[in-house]
PDB file of N, CA and C in Angstrom:
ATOM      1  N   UNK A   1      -6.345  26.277 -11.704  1.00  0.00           N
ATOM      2  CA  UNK A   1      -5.679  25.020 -11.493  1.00  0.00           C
ATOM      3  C   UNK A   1      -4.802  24.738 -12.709  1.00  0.00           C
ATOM      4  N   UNK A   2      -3.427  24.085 -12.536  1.00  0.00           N
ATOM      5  CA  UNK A   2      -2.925  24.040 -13.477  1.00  0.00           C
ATOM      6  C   UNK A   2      -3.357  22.472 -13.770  1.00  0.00           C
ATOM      7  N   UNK A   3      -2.642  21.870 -15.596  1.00  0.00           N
ATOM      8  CA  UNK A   3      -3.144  20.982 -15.990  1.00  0.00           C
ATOM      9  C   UNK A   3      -1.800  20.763 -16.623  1.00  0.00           C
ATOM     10  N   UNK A   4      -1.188  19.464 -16.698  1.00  0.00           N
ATOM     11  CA  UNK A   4      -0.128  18.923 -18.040  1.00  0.00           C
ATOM     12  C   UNK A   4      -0.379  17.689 -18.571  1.00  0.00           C
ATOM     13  N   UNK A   5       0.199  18.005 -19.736  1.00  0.00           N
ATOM     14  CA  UNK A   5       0.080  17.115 -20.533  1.00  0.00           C
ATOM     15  C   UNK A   5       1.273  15.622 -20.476  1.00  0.00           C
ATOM     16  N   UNK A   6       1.339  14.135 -20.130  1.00  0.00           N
ATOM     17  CA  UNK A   6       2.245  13.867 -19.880  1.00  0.00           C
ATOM     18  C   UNK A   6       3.151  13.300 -21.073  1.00  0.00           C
ATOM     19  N   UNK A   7       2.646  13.184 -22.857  1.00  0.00           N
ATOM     20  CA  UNK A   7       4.072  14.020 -23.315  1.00  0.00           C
ATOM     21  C   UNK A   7       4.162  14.817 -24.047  1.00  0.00           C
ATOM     22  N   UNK A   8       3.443  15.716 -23.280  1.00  0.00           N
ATOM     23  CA  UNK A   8       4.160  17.082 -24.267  1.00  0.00           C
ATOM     24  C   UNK A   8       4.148  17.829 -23.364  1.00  0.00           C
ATOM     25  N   UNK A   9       5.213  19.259 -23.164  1.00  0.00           N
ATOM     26  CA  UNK A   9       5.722  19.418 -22.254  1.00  0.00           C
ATOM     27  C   UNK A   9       4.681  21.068 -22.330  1.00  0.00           C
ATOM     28  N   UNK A  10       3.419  20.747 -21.533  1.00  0.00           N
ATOM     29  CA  UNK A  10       2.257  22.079 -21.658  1.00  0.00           C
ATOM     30  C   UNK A  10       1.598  22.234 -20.564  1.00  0.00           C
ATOM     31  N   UNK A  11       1.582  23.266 -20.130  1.00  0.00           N
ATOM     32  CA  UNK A  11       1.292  23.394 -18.578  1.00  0.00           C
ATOM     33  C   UNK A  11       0.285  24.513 -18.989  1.00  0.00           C
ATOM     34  N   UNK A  12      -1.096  24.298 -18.575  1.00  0.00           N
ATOM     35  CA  UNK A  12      -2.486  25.271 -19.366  1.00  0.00           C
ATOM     36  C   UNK A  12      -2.975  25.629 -17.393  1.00  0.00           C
ATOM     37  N   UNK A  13      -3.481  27.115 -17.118  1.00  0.00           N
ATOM     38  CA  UNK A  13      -3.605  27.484 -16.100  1.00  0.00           C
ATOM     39  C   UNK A  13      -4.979  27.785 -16.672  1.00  0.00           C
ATOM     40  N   UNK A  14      -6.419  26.589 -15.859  1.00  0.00           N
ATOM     41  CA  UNK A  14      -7.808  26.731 -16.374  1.00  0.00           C
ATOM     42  C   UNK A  14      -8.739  27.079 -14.850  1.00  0.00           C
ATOM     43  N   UNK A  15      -9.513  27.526 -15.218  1.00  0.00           N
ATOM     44  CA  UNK A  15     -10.497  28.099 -13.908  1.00  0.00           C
ATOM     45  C   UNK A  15     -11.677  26.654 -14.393  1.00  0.00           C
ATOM     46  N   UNK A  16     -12.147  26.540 -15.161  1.00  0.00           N
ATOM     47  CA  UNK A  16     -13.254  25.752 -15.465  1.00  0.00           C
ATOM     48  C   UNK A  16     -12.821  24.728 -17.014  1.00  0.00           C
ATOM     49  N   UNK A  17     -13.293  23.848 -17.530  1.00  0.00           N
ATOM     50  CA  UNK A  17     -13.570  23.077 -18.560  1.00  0.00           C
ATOM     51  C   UNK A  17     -12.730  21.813 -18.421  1.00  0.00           C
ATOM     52  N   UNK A  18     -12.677  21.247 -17.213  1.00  0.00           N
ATOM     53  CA  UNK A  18     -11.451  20.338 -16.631  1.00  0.00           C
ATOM     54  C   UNK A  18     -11.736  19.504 -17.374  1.00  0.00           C
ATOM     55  N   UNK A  19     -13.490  19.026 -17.650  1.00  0.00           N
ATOM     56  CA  UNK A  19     -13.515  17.669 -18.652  1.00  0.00           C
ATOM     57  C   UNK A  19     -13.419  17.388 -20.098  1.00  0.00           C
ATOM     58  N   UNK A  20     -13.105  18.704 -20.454  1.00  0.00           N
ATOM     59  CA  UNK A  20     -12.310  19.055 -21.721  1.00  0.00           C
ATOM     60  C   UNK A  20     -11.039  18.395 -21.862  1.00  0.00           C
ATOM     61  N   UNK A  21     -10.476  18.834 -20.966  1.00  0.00           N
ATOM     62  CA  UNK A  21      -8.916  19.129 -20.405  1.00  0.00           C
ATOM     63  C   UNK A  21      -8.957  17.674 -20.460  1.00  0.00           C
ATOM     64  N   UNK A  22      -9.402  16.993 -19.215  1.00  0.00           N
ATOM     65  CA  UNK A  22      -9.232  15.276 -19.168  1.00  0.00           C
ATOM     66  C   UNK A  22      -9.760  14.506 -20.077  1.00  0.00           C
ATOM     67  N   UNK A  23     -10.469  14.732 -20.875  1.00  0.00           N
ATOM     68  CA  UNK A  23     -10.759  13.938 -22.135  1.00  0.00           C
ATOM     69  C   UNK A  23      -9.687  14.282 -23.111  1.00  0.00           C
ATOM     70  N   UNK A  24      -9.162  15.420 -23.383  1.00  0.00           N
ATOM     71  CA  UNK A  24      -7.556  15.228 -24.171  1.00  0.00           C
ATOM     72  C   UNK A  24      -6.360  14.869 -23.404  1.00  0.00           C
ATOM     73  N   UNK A  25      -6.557  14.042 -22.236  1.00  0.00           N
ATOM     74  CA  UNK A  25      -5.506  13.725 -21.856  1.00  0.00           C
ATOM     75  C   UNK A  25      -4.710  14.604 -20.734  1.00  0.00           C
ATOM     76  N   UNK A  26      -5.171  15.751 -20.723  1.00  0.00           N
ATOM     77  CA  UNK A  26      -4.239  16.965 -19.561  1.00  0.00           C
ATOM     78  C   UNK A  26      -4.859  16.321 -17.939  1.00  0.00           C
ATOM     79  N   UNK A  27      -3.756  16.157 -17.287  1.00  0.00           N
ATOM     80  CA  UNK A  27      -4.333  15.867 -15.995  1.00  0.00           C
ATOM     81  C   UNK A  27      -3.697  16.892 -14.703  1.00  0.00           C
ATOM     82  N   UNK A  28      -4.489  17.178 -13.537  1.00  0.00           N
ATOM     83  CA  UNK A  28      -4.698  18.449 -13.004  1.00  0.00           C
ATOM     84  C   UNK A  28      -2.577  18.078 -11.987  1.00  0.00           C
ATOM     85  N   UNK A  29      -2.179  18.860 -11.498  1.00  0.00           N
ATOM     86  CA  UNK A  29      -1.038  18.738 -11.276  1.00  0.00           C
ATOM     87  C   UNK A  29      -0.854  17.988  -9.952  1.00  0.00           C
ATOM     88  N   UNK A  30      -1.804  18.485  -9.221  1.00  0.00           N
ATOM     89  CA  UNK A  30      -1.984  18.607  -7.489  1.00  0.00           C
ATOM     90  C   UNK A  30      -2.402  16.918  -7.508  1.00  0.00           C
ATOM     91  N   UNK A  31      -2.958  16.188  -8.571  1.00  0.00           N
ATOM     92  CA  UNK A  31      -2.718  14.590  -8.371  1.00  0.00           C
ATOM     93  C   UNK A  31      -1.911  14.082  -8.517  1.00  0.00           C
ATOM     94  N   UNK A  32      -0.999  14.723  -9.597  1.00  0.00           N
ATOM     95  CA  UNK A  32       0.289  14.012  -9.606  1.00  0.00           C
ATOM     96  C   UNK A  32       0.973  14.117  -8.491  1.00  0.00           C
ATOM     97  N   UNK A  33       1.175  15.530  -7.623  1.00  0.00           N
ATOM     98  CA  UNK A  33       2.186  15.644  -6.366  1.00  0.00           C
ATOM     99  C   UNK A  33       1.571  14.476  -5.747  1.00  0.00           C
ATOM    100  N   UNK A  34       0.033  14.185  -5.827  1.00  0.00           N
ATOM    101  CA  UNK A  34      -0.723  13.292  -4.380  1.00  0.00           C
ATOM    102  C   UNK A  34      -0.387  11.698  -4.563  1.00  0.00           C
ATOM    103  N   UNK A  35      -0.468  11.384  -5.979  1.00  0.00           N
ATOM    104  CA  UNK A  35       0.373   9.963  -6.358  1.00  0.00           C
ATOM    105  C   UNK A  35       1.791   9.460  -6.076  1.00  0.00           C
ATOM    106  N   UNK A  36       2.574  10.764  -6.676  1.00  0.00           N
ATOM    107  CA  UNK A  36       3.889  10.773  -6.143  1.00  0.00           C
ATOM    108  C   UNK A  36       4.033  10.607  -4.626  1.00  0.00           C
ATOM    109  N   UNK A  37       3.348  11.255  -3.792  1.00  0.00           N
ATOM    110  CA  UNK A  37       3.663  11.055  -2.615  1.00  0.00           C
ATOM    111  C   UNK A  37       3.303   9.539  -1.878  1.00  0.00           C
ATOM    112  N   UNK A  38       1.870   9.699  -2.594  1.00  0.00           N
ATOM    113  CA  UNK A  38       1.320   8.033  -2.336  1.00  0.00           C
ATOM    114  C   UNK A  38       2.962   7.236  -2.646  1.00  0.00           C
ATOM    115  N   UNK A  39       2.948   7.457  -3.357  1.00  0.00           N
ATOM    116  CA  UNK A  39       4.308   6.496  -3.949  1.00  0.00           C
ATOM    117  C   UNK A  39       5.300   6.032  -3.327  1.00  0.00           C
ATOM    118  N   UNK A  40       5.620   7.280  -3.189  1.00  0.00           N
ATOM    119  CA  UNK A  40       6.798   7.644  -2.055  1.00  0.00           C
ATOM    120  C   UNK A  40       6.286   6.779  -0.250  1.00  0.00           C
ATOM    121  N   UNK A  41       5.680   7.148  -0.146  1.00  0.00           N
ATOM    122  CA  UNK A  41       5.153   6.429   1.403  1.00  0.00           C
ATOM    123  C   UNK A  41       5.235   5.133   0.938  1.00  0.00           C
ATOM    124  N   UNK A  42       4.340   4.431   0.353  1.00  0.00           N
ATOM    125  CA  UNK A  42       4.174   3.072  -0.112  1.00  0.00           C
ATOM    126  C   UNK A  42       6.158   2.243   0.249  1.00  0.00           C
ATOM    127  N   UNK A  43       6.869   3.383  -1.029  1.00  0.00           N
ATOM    128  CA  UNK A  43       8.166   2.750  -0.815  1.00  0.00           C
ATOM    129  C   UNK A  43       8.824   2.584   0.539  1.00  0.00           C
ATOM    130  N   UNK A  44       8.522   3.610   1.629  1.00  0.00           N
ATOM    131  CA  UNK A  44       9.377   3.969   2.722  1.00  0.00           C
ATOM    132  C   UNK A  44       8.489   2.684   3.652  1.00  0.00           C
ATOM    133  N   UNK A  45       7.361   2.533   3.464  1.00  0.00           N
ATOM    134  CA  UNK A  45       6.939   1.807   4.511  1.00  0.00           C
ATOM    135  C   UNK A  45       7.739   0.126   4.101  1.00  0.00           C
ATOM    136  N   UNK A  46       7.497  -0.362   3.194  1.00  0.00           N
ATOM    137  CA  UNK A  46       8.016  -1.298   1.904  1.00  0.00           C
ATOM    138  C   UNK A  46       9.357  -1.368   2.822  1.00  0.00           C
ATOM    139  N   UNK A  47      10.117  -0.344   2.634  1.00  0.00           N
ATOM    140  CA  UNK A  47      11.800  -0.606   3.520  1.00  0.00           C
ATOM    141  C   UNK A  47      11.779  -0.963   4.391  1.00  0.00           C
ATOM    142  N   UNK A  48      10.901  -0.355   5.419  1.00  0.00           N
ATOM    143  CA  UNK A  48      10.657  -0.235   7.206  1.00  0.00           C
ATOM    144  C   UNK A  48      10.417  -1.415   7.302  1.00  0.00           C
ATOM    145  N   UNK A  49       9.347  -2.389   6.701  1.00  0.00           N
ATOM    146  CA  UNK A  49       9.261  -3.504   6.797  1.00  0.00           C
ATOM    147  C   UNK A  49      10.296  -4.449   6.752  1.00  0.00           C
ATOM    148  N   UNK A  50      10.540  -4.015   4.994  1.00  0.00           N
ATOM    149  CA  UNK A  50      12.061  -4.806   4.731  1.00  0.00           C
ATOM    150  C   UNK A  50      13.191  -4.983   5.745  1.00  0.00           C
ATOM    151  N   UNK A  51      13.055  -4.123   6.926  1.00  0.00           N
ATOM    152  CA  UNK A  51      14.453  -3.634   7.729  1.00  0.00           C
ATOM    153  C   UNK A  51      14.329  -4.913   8.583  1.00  0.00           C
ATOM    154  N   UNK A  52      13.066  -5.340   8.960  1.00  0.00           N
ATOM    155  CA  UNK A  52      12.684  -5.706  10.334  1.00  0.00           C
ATOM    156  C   UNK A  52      13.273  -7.614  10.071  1.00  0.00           C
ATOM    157  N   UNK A  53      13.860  -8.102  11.217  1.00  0.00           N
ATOM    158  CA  UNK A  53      14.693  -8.961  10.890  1.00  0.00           C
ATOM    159  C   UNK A  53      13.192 -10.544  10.606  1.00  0.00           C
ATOM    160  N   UNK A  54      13.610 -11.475  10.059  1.00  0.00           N
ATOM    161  CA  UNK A  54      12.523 -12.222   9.787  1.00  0.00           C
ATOM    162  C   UNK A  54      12.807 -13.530  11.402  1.00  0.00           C
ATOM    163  N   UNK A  55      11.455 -13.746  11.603  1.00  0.00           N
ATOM    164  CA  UNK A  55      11.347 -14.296  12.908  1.00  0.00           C
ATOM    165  C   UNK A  55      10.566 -15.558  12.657  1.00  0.00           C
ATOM    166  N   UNK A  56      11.915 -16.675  13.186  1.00  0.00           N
ATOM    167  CA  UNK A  56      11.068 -18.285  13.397  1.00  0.00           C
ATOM    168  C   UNK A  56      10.163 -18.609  14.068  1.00  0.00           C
ATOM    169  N   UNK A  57       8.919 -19.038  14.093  1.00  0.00           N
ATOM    170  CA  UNK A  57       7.981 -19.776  14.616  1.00  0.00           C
ATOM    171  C   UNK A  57       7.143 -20.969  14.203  1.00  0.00           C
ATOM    172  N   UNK A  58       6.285 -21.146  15.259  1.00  0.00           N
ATOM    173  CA  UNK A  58       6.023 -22.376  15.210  1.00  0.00           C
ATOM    174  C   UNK A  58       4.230 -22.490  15.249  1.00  0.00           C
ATOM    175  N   UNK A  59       3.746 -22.874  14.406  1.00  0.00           N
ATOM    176  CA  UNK A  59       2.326 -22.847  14.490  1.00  0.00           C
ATOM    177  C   UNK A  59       1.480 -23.640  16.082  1.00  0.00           C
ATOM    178  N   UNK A  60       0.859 -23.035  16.836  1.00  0.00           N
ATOM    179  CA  UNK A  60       0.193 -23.853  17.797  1.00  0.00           C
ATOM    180  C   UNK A  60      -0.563 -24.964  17.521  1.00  0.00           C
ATOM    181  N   UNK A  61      -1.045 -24.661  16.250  1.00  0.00           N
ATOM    182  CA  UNK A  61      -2.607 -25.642  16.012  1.00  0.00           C
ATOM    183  C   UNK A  61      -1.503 -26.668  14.878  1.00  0.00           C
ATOM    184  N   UNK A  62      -1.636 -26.242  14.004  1.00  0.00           N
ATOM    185  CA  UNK A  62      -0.878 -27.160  12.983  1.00  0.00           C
ATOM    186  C   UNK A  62       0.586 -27.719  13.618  1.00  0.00           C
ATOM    187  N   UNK A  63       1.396 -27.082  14.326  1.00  0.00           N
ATOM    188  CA  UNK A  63       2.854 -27.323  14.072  1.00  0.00           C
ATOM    189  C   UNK A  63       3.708 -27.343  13.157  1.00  0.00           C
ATOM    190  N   UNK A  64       3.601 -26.541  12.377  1.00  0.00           N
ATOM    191  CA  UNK A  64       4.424 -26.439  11.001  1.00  0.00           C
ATOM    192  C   UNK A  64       5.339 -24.842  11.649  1.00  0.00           C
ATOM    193  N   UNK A  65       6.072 -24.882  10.885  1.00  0.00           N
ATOM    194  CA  UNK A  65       6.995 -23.418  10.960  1.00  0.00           C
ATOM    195  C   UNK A  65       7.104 -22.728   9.759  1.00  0.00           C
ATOM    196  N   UNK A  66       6.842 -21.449  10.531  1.00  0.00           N
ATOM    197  CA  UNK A  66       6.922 -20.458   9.313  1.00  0.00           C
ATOM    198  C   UNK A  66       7.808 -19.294  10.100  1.00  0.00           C
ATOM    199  N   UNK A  67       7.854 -18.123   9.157  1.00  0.00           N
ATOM    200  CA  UNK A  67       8.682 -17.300   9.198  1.00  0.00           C
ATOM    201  C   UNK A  67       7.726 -16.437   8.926  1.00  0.00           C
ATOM    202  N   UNK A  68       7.955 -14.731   9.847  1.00  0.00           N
ATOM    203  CA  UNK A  68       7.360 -13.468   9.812  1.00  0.00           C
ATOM    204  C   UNK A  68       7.933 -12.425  10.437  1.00  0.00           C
ATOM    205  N   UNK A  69       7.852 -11.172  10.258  1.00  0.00           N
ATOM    206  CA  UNK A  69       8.149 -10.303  10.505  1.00  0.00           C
ATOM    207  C   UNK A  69       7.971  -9.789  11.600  1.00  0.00           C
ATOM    208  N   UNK A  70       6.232  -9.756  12.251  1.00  0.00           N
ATOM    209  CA  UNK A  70       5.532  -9.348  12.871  1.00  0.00           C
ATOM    210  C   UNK A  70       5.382 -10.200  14.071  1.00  0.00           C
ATOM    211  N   UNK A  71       6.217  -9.692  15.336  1.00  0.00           N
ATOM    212  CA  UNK A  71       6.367 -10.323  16.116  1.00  0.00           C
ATOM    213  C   UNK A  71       5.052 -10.687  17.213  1.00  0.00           C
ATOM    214  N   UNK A  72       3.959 -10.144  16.982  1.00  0.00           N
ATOM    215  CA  UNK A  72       2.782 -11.036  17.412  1.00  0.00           C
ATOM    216  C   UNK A  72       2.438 -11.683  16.853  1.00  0.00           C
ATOM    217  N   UNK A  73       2.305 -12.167  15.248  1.00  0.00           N
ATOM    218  CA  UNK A  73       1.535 -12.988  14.458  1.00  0.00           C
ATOM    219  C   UNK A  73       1.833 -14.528  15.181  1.00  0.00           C
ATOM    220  N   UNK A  74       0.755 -15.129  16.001  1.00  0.00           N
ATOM    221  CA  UNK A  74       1.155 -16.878  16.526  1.00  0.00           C
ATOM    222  C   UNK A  74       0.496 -17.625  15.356  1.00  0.00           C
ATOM    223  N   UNK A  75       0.271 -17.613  14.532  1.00  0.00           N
ATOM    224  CA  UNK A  75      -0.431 -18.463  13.931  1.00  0.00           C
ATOM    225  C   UNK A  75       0.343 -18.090  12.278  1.00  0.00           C
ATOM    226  N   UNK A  76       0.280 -19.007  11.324  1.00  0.00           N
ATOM    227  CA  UNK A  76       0.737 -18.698  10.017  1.00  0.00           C
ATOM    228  C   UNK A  76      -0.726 -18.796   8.700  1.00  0.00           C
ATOM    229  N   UNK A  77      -1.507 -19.328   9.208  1.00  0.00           N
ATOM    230  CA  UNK A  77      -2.506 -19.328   8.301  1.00  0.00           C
ATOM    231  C   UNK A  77      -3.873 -18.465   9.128  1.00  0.00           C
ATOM    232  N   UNK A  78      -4.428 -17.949   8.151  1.00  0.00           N
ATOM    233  CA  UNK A  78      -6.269 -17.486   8.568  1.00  0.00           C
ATOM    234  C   UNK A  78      -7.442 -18.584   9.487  1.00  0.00           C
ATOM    235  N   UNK A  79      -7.380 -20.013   8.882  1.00  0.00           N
ATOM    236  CA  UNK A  79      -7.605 -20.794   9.325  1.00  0.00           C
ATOM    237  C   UNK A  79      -7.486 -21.759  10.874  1.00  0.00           C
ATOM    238  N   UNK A  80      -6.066 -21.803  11.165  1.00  0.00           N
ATOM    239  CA  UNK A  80      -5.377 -21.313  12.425  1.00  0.00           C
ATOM    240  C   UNK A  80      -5.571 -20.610  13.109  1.00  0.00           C
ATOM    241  N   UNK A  81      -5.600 -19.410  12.866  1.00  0.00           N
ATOM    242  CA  UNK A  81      -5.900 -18.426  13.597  1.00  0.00           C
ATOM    243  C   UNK A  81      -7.129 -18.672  14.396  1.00  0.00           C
ATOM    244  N   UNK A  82      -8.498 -18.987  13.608  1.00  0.00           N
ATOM    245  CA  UNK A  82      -9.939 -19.010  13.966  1.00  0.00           C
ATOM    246  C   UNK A  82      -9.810 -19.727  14.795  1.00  0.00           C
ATOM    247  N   UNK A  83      -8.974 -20.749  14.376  1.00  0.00           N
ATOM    248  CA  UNK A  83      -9.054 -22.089  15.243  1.00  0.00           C
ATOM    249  C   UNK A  83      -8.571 -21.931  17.009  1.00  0.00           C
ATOM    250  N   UNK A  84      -7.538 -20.992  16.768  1.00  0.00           N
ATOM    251  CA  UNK A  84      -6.607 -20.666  17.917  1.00  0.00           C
ATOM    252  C   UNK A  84      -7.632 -19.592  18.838  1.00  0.00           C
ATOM    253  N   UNK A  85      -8.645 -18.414  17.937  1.00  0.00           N
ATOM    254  CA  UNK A  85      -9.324 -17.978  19.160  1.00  0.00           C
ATOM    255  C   UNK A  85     -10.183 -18.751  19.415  1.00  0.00           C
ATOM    256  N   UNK A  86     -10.970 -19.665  18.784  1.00  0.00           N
ATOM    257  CA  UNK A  86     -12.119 -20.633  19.118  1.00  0.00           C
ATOM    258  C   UNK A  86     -11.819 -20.916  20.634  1.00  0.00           C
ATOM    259  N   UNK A  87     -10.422 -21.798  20.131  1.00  0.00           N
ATOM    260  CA  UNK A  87     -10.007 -22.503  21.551  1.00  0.00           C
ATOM    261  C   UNK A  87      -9.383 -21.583  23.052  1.00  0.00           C
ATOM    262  N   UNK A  88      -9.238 -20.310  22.558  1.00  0.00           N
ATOM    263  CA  UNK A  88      -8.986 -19.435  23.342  1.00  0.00           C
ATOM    264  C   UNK A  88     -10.493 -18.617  24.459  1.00  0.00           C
ATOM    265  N   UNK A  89     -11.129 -19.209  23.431  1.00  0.00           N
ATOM    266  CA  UNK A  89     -12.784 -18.191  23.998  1.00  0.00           C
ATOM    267  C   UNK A  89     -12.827 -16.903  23.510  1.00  0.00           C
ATOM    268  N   UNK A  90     -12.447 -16.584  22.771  1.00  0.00           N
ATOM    269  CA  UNK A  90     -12.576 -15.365  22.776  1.00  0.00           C
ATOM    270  C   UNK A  90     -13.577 -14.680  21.643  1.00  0.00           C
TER     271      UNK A  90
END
């Protein structure tokens, strides 16, 4: 497995003593690709969202208006909500 160091520019190819390795700081490579990617998704979903146009509504229980993305959300608070299946039966 390889290991780097992030600043100094050392790339050590170890079979065993990883907690050597991570107690001076070298961390294994294959997490960094897995963070980076985490990363990367995080951002793309972040846009996808961002894309989606923002939508007026109107609370059932309260009557207040809010704004959301998510074109099923009927309710704007947690509280509401409970309230709204209570009265729904469900």
């Amino acid at each position: 497995m390889k290991y780097t160091h992030p600043k100094y520019n050392l790339i050590i190819n170890a079979n065993g003593g990883y907690r050597v390795l991570e107690k001076l700081g070298f961390k294994p490579e294959q997490d960094e690709e897995k963070t980076k990617k985490k990363e990367e998704q995080k951002e793309k979903f972040k846009q996808f969202i961002a894309s989606h146009p923002l939508i007026d509504k109107i609370c059932p229980i309260c009557n207040q208006p809010f704004q959301t993305r998510n074109p099923k959300v009927r309710t704007n608070t947690r509280k509401c909500g409970q309230q709204l299946r209570r009265k729904e039966g469900r």
